[in-house]
N, C-alpha and C. Protein backbone atom coordinates (compact mmCIF):
# COMPACT_ATOMS: atom_id res chain seq x y z
N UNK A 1 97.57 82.55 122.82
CA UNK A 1 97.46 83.97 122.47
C UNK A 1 96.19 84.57 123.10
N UNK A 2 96.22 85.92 123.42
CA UNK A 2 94.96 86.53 124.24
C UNK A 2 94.38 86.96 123.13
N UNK A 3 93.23 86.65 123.72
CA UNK A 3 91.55 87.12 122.73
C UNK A 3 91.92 88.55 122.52
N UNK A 4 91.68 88.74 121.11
CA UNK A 4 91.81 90.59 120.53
C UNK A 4 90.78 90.94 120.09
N UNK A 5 89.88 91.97 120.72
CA UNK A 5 88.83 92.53 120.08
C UNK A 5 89.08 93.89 119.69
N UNK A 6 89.26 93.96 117.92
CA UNK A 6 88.85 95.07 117.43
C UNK A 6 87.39 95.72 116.79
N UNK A 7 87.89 96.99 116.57
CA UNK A 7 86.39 97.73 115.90
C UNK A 7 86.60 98.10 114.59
N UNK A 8 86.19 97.72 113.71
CA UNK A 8 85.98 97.92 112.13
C UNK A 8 85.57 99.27 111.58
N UNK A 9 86.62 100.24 111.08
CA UNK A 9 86.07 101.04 110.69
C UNK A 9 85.17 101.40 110.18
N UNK A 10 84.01 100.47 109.52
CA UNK A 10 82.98 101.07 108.84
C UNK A 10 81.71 101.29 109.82
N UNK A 11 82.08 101.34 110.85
CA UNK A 11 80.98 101.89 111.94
C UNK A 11 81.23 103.45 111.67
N UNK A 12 82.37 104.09 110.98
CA UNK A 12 82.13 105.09 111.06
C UNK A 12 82.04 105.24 109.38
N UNK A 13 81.20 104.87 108.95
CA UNK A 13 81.09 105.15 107.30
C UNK A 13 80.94 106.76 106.85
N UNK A 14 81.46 107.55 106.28
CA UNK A 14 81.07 108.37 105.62
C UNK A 14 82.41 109.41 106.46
N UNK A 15 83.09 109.04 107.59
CA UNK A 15 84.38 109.98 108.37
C UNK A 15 85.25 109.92 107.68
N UNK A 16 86.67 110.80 107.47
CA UNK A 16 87.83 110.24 107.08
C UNK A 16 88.69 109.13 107.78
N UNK A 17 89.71 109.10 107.71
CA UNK A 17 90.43 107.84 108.34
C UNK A 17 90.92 108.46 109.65
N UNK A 18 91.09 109.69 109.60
CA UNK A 18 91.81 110.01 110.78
C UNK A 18 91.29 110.27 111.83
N UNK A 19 89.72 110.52 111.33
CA UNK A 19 88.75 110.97 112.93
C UNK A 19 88.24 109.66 112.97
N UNK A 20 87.68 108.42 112.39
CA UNK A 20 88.05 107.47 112.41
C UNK A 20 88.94 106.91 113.57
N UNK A 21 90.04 107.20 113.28
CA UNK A 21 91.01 106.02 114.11
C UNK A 21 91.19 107.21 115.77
N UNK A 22 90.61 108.48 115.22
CA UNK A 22 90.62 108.98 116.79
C UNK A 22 89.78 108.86 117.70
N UNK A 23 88.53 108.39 116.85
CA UNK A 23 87.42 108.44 117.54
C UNK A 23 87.62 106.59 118.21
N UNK A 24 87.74 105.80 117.73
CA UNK A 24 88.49 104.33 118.05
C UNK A 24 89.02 104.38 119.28
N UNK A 25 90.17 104.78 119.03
CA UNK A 25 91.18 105.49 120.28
C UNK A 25 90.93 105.86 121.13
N UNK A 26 89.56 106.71 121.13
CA UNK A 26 88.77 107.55 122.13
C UNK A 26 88.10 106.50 123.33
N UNK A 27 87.90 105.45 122.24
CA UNK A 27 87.01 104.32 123.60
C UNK A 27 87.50 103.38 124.26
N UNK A 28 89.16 103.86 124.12
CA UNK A 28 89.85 103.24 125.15
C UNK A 28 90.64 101.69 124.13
N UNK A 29 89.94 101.66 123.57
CA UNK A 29 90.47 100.28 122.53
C UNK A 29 91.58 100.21 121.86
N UNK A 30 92.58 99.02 121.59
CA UNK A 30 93.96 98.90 121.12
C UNK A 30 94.14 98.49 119.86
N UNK A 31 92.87 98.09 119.25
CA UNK A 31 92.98 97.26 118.32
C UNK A 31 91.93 97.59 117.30
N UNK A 32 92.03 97.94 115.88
CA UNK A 32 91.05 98.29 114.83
C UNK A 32 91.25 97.42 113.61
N UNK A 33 89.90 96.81 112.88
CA UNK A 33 90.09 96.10 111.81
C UNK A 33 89.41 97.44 110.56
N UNK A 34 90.94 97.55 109.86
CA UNK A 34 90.68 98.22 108.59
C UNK A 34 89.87 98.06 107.73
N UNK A 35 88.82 98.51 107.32
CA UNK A 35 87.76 98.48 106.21
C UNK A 35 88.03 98.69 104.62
N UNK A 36 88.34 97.74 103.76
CA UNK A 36 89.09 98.50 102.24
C UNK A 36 88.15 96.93 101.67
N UNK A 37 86.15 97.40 101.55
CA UNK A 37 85.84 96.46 100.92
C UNK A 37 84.85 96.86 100.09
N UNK A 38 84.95 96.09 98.40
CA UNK A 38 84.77 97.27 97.83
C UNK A 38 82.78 96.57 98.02
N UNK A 39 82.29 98.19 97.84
CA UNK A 39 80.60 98.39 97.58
C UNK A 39 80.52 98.66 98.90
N UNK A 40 81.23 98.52 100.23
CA UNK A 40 80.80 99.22 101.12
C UNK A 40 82.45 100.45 101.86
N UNK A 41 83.04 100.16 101.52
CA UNK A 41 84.00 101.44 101.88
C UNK A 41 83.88 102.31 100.49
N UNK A 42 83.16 103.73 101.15
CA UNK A 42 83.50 104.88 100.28
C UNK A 42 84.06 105.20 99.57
N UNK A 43 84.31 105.45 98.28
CA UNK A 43 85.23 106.07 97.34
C UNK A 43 86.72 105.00 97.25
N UNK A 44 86.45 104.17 97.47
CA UNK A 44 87.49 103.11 97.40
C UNK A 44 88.12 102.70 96.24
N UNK A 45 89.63 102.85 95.69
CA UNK A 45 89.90 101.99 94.61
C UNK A 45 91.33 101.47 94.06
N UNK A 46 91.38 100.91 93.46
CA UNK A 46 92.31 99.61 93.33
C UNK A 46 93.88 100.75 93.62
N UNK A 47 94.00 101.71 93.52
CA UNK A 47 95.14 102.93 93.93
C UNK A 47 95.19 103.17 95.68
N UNK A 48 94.56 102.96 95.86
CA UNK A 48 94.39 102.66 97.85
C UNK A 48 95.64 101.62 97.78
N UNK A 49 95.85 100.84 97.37
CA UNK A 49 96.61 99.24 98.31
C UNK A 49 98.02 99.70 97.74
N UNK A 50 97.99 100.81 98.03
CA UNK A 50 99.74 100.90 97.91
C UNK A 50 100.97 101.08 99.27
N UNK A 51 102.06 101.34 98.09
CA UNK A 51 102.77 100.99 99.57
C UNK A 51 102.96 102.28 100.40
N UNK A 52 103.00 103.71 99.71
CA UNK A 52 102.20 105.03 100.25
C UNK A 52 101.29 105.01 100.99
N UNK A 53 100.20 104.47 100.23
CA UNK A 53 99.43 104.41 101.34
C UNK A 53 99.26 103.60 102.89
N UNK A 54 99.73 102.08 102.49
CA UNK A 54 100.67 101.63 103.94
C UNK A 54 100.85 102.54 104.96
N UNK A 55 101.72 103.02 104.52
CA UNK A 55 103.18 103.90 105.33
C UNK A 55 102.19 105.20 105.98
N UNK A 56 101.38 105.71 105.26
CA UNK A 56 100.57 106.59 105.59
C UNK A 56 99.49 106.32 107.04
N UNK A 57 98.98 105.25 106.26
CA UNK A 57 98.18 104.34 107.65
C UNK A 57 98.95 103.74 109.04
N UNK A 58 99.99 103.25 108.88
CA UNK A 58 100.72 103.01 109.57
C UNK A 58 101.27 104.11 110.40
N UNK A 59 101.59 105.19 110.23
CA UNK A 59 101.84 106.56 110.53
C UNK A 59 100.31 106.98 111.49
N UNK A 60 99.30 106.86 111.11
CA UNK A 60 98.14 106.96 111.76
C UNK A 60 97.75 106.64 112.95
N UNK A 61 97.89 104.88 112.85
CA UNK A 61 98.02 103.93 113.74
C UNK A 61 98.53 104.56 114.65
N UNK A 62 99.86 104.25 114.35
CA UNK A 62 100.93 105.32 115.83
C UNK A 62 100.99 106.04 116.16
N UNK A 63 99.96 106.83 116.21
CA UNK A 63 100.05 108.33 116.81
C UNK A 63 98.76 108.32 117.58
N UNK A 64 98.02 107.38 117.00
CA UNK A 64 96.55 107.48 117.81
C UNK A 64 96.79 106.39 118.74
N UNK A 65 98.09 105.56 118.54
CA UNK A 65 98.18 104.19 120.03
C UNK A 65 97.66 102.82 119.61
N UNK A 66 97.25 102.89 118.18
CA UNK A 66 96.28 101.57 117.35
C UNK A 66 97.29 100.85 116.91
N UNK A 67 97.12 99.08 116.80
CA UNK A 67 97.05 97.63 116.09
C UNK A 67 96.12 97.70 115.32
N UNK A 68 96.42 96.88 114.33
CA UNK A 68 95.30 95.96 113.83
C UNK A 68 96.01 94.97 113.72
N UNK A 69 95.24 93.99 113.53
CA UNK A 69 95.17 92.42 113.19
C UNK A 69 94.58 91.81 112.22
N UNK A 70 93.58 92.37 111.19
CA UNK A 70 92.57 92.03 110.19
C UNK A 70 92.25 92.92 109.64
N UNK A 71 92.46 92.36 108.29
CA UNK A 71 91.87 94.27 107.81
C UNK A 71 91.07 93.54 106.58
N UNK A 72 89.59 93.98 105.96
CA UNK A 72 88.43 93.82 105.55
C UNK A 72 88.47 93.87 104.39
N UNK A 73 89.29 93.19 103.27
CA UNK A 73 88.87 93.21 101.54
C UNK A 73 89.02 92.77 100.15
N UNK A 74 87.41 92.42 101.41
CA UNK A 74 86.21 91.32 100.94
C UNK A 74 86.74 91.78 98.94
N UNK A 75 86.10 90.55 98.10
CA UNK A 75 86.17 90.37 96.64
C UNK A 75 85.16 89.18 96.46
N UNK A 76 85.14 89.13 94.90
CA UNK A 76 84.58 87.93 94.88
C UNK A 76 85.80 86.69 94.45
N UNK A 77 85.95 86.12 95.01
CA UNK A 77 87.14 84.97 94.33
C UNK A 77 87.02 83.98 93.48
N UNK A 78 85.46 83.97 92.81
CA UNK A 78 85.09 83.13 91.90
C UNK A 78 85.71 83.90 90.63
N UNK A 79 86.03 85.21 90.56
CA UNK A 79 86.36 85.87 89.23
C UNK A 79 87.32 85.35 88.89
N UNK A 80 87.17 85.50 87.58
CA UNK A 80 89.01 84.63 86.50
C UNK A 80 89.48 86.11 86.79
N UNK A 81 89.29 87.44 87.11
CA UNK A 81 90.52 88.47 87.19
C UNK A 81 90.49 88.83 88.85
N UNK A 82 90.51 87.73 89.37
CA UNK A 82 90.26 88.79 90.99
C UNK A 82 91.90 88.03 91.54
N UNK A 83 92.73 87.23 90.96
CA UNK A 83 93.91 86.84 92.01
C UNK A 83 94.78 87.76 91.78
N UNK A 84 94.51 88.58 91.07
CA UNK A 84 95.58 90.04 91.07
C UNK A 84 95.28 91.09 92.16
N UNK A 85 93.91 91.51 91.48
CA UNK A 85 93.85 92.57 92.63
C UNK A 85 93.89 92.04 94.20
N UNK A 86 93.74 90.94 94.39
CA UNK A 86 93.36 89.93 95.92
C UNK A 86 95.05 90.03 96.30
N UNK A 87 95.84 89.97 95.47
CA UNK A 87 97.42 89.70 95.83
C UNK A 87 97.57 90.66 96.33
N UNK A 88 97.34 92.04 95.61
CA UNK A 88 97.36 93.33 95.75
C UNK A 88 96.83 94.18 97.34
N UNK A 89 95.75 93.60 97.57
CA UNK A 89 95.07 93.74 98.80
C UNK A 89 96.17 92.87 99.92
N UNK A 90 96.54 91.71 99.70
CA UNK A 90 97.36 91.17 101.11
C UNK A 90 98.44 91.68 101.17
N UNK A 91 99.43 92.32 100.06
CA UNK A 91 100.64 92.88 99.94
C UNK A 91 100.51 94.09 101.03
N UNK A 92 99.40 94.69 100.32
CA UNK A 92 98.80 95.86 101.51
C UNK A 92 98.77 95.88 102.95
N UNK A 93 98.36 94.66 103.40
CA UNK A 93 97.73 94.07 104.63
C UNK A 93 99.01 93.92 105.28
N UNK A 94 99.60 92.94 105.11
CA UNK A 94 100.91 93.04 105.11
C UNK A 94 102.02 94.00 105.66
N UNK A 95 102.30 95.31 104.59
CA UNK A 95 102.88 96.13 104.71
C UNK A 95 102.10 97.28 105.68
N UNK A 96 100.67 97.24 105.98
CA UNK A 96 100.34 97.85 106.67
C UNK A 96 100.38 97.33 108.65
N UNK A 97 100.60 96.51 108.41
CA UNK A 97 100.88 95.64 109.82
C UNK A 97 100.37 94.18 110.23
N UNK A 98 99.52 93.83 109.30
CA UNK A 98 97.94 93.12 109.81
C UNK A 98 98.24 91.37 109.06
N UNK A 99 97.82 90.81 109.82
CA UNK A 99 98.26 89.25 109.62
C UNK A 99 97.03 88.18 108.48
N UNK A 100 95.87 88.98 109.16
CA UNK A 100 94.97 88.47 107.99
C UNK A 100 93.75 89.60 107.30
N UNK A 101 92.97 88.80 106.51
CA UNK A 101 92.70 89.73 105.51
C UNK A 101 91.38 88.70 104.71
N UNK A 102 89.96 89.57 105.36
CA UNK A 102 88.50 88.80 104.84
C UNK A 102 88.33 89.00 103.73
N UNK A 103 87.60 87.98 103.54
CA UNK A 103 86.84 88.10 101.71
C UNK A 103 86.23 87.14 101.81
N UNK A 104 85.35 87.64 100.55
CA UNK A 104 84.14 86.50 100.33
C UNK A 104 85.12 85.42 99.85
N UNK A 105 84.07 84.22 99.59
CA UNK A 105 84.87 82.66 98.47
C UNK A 105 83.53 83.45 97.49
N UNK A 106 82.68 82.92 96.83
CA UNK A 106 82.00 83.35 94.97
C UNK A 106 80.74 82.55 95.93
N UNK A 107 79.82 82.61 94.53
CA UNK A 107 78.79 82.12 94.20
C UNK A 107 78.76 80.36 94.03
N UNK A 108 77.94 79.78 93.89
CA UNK A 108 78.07 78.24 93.66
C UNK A 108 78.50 77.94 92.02
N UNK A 109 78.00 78.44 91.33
CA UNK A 109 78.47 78.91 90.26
C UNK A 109 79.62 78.73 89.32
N UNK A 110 80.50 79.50 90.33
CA UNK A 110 81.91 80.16 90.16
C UNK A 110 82.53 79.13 91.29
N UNK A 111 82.26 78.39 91.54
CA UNK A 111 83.53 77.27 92.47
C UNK A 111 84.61 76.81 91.84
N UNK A 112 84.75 76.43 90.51
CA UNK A 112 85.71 76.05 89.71
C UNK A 112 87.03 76.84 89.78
N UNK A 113 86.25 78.18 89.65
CA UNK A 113 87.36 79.57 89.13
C UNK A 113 87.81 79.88 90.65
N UNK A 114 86.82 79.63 91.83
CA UNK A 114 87.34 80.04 93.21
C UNK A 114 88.42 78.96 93.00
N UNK A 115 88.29 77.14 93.13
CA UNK A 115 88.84 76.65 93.78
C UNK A 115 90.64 76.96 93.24
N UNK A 116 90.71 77.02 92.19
CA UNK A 116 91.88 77.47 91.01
C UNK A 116 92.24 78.80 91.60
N UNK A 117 91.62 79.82 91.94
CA UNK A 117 91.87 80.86 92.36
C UNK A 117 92.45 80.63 93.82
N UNK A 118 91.86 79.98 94.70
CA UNK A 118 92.72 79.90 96.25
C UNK A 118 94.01 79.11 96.05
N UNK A 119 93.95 78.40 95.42
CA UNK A 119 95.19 77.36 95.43
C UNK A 119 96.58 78.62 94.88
N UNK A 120 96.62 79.23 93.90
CA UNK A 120 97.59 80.19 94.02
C UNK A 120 97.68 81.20 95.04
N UNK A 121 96.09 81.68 95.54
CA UNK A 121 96.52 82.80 96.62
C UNK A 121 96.86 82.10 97.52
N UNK A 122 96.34 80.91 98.37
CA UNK A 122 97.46 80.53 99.40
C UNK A 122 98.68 79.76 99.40
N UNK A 123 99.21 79.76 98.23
CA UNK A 123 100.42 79.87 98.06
C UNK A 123 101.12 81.36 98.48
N UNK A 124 100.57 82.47 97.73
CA UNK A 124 100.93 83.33 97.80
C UNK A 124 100.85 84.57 99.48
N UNK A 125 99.84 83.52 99.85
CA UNK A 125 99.64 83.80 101.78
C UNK A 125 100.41 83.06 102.46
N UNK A 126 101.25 81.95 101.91
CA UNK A 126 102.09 81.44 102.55
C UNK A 126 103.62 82.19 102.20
N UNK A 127 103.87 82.62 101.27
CA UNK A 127 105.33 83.41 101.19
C UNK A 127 105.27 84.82 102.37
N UNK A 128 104.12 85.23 101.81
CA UNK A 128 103.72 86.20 102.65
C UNK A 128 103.38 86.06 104.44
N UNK A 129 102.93 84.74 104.85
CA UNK A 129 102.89 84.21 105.85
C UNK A 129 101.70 85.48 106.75
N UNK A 130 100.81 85.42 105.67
CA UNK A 130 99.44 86.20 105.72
C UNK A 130 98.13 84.64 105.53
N UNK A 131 97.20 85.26 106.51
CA UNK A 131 95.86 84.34 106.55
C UNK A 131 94.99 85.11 105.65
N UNK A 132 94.27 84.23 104.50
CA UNK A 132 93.07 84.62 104.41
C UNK A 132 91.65 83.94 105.17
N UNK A 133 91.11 84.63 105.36
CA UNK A 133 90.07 84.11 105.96
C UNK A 133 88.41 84.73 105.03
N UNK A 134 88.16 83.58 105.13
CA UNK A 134 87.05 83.35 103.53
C UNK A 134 85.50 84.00 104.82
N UNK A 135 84.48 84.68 104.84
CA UNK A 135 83.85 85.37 105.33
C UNK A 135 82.02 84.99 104.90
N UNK A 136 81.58 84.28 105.47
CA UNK A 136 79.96 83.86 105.23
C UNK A 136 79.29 85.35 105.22
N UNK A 137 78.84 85.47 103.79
CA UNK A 137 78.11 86.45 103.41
C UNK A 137 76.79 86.94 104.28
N UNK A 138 76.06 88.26 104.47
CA UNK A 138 75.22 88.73 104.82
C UNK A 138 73.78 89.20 103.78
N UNK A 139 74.32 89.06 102.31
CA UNK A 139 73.66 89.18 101.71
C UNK A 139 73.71 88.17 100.21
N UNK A 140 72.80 88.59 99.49
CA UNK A 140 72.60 87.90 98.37
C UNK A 140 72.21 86.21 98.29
N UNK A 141 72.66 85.63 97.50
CA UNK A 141 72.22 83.74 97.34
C UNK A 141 73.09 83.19 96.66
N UNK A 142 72.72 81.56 97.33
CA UNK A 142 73.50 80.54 96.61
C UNK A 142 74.92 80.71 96.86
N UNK A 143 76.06 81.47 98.06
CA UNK A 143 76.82 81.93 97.98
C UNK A 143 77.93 80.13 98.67
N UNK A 144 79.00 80.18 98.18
CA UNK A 144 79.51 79.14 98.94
C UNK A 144 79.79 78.34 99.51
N UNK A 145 79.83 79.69 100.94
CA UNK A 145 80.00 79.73 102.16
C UNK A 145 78.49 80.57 102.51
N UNK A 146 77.73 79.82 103.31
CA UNK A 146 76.53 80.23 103.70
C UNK A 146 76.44 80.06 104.82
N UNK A 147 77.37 79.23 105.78
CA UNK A 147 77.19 78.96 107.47
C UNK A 147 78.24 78.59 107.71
N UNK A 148 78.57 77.98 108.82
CA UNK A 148 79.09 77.45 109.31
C UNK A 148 79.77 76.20 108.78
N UNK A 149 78.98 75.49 108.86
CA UNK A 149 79.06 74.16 108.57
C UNK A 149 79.53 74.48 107.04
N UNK A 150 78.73 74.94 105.75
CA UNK A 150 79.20 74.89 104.32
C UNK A 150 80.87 75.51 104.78
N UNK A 151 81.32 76.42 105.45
CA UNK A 151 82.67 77.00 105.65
C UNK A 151 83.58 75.73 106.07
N UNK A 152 83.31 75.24 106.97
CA UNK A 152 84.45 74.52 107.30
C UNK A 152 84.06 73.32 106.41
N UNK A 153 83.62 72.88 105.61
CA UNK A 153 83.33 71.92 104.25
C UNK A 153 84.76 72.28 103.10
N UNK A 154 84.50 73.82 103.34
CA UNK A 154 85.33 74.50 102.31
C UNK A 154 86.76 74.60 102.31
N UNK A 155 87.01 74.79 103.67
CA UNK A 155 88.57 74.81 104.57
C UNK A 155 88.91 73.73 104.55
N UNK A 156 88.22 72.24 104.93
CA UNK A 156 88.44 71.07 104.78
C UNK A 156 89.33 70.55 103.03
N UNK A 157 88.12 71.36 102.06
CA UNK A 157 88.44 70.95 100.57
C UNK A 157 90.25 71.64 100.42
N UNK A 158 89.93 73.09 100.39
CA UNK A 158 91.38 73.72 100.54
C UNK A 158 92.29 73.02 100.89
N UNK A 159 92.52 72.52 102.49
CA UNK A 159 93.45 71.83 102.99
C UNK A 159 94.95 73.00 103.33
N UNK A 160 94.99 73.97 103.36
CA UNK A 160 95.80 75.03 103.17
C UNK A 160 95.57 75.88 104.98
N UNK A 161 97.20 75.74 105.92
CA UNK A 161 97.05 76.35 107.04
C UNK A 161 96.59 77.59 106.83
N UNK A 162 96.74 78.43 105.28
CA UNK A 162 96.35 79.63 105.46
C UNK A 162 95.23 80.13 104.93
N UNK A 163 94.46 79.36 105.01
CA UNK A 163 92.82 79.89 104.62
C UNK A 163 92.09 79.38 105.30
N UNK A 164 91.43 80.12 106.10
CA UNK A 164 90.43 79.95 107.13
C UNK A 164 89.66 80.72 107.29
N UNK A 165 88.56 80.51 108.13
CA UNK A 165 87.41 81.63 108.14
C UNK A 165 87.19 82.50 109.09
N UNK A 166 86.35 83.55 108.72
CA UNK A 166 86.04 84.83 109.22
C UNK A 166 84.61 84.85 109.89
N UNK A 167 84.28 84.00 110.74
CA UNK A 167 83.10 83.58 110.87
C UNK A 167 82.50 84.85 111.44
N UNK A 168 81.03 84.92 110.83
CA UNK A 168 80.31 86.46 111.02
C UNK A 168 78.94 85.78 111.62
N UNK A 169 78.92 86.23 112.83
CA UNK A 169 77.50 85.77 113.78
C UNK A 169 76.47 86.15 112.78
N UNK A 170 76.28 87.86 112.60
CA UNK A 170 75.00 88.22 112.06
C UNK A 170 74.45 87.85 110.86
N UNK A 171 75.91 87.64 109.98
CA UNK A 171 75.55 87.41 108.44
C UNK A 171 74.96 86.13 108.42
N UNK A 172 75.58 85.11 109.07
CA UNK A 172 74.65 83.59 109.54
C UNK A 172 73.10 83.66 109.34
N UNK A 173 72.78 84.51 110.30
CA UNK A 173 71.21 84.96 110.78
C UNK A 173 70.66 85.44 109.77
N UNK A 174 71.22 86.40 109.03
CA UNK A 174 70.56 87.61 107.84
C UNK A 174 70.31 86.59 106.85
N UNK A 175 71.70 86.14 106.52
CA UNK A 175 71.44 85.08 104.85
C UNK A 175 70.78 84.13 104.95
N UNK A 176 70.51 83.54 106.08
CA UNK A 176 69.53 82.02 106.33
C UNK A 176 68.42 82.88 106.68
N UNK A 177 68.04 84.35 106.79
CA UNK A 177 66.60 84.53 106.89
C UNK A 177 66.14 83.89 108.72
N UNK A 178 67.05 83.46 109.25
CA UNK A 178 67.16 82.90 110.60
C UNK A 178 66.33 81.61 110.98
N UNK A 179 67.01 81.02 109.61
CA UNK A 179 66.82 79.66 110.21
C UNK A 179 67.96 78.80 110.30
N UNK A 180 69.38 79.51 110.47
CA UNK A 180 70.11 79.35 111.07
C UNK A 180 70.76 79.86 112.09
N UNK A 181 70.97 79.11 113.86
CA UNK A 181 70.95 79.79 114.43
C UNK A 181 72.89 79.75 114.49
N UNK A 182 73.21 81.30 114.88
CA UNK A 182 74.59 81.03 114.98
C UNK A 182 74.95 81.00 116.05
N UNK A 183 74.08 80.93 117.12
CA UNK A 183 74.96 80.43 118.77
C UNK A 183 75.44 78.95 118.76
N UNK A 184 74.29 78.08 117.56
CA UNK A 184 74.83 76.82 117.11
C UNK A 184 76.11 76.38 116.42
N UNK A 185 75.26 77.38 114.86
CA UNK A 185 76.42 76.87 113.99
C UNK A 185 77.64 77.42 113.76
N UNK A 186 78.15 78.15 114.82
CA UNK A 186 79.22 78.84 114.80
C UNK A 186 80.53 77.33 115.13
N UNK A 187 80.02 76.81 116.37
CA UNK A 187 80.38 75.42 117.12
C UNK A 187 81.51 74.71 115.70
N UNK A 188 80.45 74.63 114.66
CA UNK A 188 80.93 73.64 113.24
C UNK A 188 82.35 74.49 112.89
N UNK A 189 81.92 75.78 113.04
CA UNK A 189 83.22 76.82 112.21
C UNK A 189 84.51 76.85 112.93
N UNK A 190 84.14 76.97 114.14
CA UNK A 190 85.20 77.13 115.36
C UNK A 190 86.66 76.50 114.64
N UNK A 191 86.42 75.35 114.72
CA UNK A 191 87.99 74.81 114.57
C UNK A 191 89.21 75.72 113.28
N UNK A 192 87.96 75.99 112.26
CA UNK A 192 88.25 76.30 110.87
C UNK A 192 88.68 77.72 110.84
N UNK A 193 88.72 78.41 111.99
CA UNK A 193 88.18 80.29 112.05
C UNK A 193 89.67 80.69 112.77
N UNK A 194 89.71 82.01 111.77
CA UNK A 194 91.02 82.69 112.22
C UNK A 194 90.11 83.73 113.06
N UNK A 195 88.75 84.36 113.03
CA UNK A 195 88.52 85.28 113.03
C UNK A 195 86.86 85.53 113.22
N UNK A 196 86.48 86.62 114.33
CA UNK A 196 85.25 86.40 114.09
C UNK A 196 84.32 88.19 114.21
N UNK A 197 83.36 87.86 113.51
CA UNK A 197 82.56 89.33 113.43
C UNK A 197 81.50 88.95 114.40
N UNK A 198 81.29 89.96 114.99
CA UNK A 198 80.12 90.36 115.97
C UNK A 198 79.48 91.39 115.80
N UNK A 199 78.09 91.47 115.56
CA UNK A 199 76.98 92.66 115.43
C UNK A 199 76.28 92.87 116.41
């Protein structure tokens, strides 16, 4: 399959969707990863992931000449209530065109409730024959997935074709404070990665 580089809507934070996907369009590009994550997409909420709204976006897409392939929303998956709304989000993904779909894995913490929690959603990414791809944080601690290497530890435990990672160059750098380098530890993730962010 040929390398797809899209642009993530939240470069344009604070636009609507439609100057958004025109302004995309504008730079010649075929391909956009949808932004629906919550604390950083705007006014966002659990009434977005419908199938209206789909159809709406999808309608968008085609008129401005846009794919996507990944669309952005991120949760925490350590929560005992997040495999609903998380179902809710790939149903979306899904019906909106897009094959996979980032999110955090939890805190160290919360591994119990993640690991219990993935084992039904990728079940439920396999009916759907949707990827999740679990996403090394940029902020906060103690998270998971913190590099490279802790990610594909994690994909290994799973054991599931449909959870894999979202490997993010910058967040590498930011959350290790940069003492991890990710021209390295990306190498570890590679095999494990549906997907990758660039800053």
């Amino acid at each position: 399959m040929d390398q797809i580089i899209s642009i993530n809507t939240l470069i344009y934070q604070g636009y609507d969707l439609p100057t958004t996907l025109r302004e995309i369009s504008g730079l010649g590009t075929m391909y956009v990863e949808l932004a629906f994550t919550m604390g950083y997409s705007l006014g966002l909420k659990e009434e977005n992931f419908s199938e209206k709204n789909a159809q709406r976006i999808r309608g968008m897409l085609s008129d401005f000449g846009l794919s996507t392939v990944a669309l952005a929303g991120h949760m925490d998956l350590g929560k005992l209530d997040s495999v609903t709304p998380f179902k809710k989000r790939m149903e979306f993904a899904k019906a909106v065109g897009t094959r996979i779909v980032h999110t955090n894995a939890c805190r160290l913490s919360d591994q119990n409730h993640f690991f219990k929690n993935i084992e039904e959603l990728s079940a439920f990414a396999e009916s759907l024959d949707i990827l999740i791809a679990l996403e090394n944080p940029g902020d906060g601690e103690d998270n998971l997935i913190s590099s490279g290497k802790t990610g594909a530890s994690v994909i290994q435990k799973i054991g599931s074709d449909y959870i894999r990672l979202n490997y993010d160059f910058g967040n590498t750098f930011i959350y290790s404070k940069g003492k991890i380098r990710p021209e390295e530890d990306y190498k570890v993730a590679l095999p494990f990665s549906a997907h990758f962010h660039l800053k």
